[in-house]
Protein backbone atom coordinates (compact mmCIF):
# COMPACT_ATOMS: atom_id res chain seq x y z
CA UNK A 1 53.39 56.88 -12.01
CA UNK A 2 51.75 60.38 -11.36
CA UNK A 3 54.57 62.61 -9.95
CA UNK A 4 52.04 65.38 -8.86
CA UNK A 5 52.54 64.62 -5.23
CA UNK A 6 51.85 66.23 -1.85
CA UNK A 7 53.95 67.26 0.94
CA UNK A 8 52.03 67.64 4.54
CA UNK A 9 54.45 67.71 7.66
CA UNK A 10 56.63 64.82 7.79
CA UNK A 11 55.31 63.20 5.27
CA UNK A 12 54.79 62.82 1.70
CA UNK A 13 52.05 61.42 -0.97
CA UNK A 14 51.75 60.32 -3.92
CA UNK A 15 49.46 59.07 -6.33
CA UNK A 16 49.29 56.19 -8.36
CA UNK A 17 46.54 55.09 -11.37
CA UNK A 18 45.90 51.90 -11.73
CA UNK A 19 44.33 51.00 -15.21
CA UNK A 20 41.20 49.15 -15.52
CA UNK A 21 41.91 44.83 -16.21
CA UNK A 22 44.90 44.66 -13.89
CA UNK A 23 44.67 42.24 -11.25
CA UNK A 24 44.82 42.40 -7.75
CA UNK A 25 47.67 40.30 -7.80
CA UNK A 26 49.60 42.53 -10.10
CA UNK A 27 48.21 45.45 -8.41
CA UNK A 28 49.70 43.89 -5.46
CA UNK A 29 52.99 43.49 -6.90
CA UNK A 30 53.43 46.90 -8.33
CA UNK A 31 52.52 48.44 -4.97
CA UNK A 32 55.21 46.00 -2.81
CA UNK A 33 57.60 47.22 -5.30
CA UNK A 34 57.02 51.07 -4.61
CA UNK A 35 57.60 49.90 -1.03
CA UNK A 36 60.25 47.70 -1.38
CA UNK A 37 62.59 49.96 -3.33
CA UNK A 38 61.08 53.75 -2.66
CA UNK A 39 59.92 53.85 0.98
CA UNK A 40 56.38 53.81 0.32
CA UNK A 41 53.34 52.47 1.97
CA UNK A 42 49.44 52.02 1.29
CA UNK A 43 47.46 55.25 2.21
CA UNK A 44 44.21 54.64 0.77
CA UNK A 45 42.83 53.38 -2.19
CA UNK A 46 39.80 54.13 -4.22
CA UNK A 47 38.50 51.87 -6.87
CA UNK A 48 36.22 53.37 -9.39
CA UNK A 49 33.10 51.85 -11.83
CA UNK A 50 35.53 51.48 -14.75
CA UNK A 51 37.44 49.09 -12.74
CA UNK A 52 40.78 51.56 -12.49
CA UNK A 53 42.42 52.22 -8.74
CA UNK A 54 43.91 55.39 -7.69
CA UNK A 55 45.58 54.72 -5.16
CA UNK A 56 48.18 57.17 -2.67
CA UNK A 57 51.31 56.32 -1.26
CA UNK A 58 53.21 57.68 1.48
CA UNK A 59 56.63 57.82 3.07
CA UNK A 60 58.54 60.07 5.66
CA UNK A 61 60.24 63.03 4.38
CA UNK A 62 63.65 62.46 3.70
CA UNK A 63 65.96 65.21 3.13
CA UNK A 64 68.48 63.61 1.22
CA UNK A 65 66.70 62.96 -2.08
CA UNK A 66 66.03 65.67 -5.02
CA UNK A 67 62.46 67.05 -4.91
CA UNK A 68 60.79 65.08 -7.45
CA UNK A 69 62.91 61.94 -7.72
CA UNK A 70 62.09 58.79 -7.63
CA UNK A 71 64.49 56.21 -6.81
């Protein structure tokens, strides 16, 4: 996952690329995970000719986590 990510008010973004060949199902998966365990929800998504997704997250601010950090 990108880490390049964007704060704007209360919340913040990130991107994600999705390679060209994976599924929608898979696709699917990896992004309930992100949400599951991180916070994160579906902000848009933009599929390109090649087949590859980028797609942002988002997520309230929280104060408690490093800048940066995944978890």
């Amino acid at each position: 996952m990108n880490t390049d990510g964007v704060i704007d008010g209360d919340w913040e973004y990130r991107p994600l690329r999705l390679p060209p060949g994976i599924s929608r199902r898979a696709a699917a998966t990896q992004l309930s995970i992100h949400a599951e365990y991180s916070g994160w929800e579906l902000s848009t998504v933009r599929l390109y000719s090649d087949g590859s997704r980028k797609v942002w997250l988002k997520r309230r601010r929280r104060n408690d986590l490093l800048p940066g950090v995944i978890v």
